[in-house]
N, C-alpha and C. Protein backbone atom coordinates (compact mmCIF):
# COMPACT_ATOMS: atom_id res chain seq x y z
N UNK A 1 -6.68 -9.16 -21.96
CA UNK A 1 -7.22 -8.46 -20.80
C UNK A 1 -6.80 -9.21 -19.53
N UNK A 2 -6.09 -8.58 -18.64
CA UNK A 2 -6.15 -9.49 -17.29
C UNK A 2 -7.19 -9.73 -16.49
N UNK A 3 -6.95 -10.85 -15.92
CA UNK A 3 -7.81 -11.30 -14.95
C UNK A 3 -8.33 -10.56 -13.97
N UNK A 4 -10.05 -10.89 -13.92
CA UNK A 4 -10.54 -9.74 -12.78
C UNK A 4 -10.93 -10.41 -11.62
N UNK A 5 -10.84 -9.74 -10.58
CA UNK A 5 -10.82 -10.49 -9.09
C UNK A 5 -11.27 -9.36 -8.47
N UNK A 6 -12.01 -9.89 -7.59
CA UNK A 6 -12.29 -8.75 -6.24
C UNK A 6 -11.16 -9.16 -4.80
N UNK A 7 -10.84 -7.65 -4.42
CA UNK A 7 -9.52 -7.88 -3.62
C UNK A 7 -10.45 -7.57 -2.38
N UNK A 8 -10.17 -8.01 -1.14
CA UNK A 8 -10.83 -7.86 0.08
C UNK A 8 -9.65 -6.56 0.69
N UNK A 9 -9.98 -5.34 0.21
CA UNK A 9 -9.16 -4.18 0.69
C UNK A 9 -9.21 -3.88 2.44
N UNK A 10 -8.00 -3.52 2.99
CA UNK A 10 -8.17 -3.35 4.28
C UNK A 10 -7.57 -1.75 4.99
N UNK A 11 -7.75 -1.19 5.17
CA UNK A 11 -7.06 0.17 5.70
C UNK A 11 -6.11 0.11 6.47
N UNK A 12 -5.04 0.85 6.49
CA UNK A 12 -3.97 1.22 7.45
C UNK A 12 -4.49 1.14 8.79
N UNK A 13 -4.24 1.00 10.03
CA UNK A 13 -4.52 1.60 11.58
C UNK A 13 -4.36 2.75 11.49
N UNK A 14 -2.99 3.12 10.25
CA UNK A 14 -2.32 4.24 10.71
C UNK A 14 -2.99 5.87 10.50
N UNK A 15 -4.32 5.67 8.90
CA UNK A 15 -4.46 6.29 8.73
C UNK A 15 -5.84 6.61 9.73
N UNK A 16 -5.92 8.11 10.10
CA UNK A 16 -6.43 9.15 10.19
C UNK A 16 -7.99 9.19 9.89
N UNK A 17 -9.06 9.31 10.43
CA UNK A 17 -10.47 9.53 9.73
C UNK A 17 -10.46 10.98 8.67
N UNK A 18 -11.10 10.59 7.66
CA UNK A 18 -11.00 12.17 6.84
C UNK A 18 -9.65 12.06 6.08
N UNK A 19 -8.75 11.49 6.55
CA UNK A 19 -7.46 11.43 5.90
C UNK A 19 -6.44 10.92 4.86
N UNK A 20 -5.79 10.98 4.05
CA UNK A 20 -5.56 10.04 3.18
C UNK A 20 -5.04 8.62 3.53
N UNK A 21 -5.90 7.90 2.97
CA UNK A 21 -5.37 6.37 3.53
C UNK A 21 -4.43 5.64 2.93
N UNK A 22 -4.32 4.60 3.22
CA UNK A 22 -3.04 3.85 2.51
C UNK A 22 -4.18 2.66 2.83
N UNK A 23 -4.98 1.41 1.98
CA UNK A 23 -5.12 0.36 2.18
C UNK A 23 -4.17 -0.57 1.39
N UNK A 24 -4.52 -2.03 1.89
CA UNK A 24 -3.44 -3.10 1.47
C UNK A 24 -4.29 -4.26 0.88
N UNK A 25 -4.28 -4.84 0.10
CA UNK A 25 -4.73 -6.40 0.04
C UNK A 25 -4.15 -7.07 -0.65
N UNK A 26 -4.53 -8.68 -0.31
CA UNK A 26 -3.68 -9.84 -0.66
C UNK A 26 -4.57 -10.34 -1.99
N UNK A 27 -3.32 -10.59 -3.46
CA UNK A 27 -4.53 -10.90 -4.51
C UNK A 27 -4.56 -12.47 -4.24
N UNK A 28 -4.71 -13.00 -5.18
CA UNK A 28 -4.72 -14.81 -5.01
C UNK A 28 -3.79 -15.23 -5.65
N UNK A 29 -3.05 -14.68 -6.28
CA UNK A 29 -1.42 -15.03 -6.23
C UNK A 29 -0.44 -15.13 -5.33
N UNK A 30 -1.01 -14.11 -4.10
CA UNK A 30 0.05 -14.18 -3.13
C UNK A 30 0.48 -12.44 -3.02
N UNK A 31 0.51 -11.91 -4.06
CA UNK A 31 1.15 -10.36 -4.50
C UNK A 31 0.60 -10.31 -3.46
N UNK A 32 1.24 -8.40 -3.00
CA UNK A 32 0.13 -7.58 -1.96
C UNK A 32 -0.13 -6.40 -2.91
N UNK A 33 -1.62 -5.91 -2.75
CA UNK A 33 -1.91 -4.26 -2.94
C UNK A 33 -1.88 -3.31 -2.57
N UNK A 34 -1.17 -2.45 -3.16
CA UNK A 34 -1.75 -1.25 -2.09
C UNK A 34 -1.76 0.19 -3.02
N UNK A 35 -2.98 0.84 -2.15
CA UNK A 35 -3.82 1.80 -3.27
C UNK A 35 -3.86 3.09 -1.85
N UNK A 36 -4.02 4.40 -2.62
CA UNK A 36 -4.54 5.51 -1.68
C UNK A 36 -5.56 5.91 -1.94
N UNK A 37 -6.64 6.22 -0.87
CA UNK A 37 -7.45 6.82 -1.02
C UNK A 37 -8.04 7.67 -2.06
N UNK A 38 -7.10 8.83 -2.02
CA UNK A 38 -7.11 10.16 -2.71
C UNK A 38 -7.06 9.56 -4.63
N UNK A 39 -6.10 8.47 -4.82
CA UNK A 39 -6.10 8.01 -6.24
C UNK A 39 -6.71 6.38 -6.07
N UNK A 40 -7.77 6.12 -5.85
CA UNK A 40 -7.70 4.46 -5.85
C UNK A 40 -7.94 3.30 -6.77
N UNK A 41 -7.73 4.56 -8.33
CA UNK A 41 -7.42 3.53 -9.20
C UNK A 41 -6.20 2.98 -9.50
N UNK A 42 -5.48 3.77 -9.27
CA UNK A 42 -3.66 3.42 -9.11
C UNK A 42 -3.42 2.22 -8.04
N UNK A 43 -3.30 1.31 -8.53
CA UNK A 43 -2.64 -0.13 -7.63
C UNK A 43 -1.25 -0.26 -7.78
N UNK A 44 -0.12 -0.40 -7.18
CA UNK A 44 1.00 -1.41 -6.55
C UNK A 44 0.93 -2.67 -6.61
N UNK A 45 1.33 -3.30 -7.08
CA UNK A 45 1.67 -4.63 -6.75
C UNK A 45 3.06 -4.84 -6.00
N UNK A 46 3.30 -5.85 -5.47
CA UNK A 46 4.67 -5.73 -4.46
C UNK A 46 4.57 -6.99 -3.83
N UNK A 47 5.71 -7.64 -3.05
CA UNK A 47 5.67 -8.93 -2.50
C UNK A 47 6.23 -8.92 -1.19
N UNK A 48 6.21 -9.25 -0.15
CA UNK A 48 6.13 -9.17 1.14
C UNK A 48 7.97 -8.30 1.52
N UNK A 49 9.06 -9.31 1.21
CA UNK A 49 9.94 -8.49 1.21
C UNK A 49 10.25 -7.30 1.12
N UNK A 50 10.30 -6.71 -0.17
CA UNK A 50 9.94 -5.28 -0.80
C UNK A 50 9.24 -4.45 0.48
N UNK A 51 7.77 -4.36 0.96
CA UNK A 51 7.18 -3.99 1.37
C UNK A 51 7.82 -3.93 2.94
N UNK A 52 8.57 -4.71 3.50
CA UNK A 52 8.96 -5.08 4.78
C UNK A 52 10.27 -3.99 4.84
N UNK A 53 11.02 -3.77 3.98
CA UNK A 53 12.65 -2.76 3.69
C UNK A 53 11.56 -1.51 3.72
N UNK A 54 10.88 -1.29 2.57
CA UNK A 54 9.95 0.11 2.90
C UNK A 54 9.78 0.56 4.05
N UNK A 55 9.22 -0.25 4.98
CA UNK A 55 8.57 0.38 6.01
C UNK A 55 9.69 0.42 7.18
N UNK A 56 10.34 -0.36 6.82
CA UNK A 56 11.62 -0.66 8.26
C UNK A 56 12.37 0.51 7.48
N UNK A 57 12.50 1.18 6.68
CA UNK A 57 13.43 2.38 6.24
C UNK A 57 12.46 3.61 6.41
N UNK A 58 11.01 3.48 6.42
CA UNK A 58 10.18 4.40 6.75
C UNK A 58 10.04 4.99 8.57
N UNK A 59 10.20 3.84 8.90
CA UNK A 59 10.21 3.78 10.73
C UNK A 59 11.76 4.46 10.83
N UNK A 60 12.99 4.46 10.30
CA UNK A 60 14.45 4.86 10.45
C UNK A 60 14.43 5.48 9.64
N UNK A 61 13.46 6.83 9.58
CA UNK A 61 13.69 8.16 8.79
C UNK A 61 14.43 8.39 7.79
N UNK A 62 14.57 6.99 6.88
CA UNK A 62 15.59 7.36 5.47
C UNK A 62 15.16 8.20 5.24
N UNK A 63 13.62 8.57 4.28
CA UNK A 63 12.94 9.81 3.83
C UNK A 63 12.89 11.10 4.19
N UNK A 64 13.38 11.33 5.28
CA UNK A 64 13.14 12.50 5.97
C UNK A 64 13.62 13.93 5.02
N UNK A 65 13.01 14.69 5.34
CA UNK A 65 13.85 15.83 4.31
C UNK A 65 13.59 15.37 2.90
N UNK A 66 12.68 14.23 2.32
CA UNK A 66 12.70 14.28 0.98
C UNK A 66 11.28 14.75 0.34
N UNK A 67 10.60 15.94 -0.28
CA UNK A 67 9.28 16.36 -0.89
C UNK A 67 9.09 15.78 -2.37
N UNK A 68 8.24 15.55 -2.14
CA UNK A 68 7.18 15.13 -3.15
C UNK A 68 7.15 16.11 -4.43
């Protein structure tokens, strides 16, 4: 069984009241989390890099035109 920890979860700025969120937290390894609202048993794990190309390709509309 893995180890259980309580994560100090934090919300986006970005998201919206009422809206689907995106929160983040840091475990005690160092990893980061991040969970949505709408599913928040589904966790990410990810490490600062990773997470830094995401969003700098999210801000320069790689995604654009791509549906879910």
């Amino acid at each position: 069984m893995p180890p259980t920890f309580e994560l100090a979860w934090q919300k986006s700025s970005y998201s919206e009241t009422g809206s689907s969120c995106v929160y983040i937290a840091t475990a005690p390894d160092g990893t980061l989390r991040l969970r949505e609202s709408d599913d928040p048993d589904i966790i990410l794990a990810t490490s600062h890099g990773p997470l830094q190309a995401l969003i700098r390709a999210l801000k320069a509309g790689a995604f654009e035109g791509i549906q879910a």
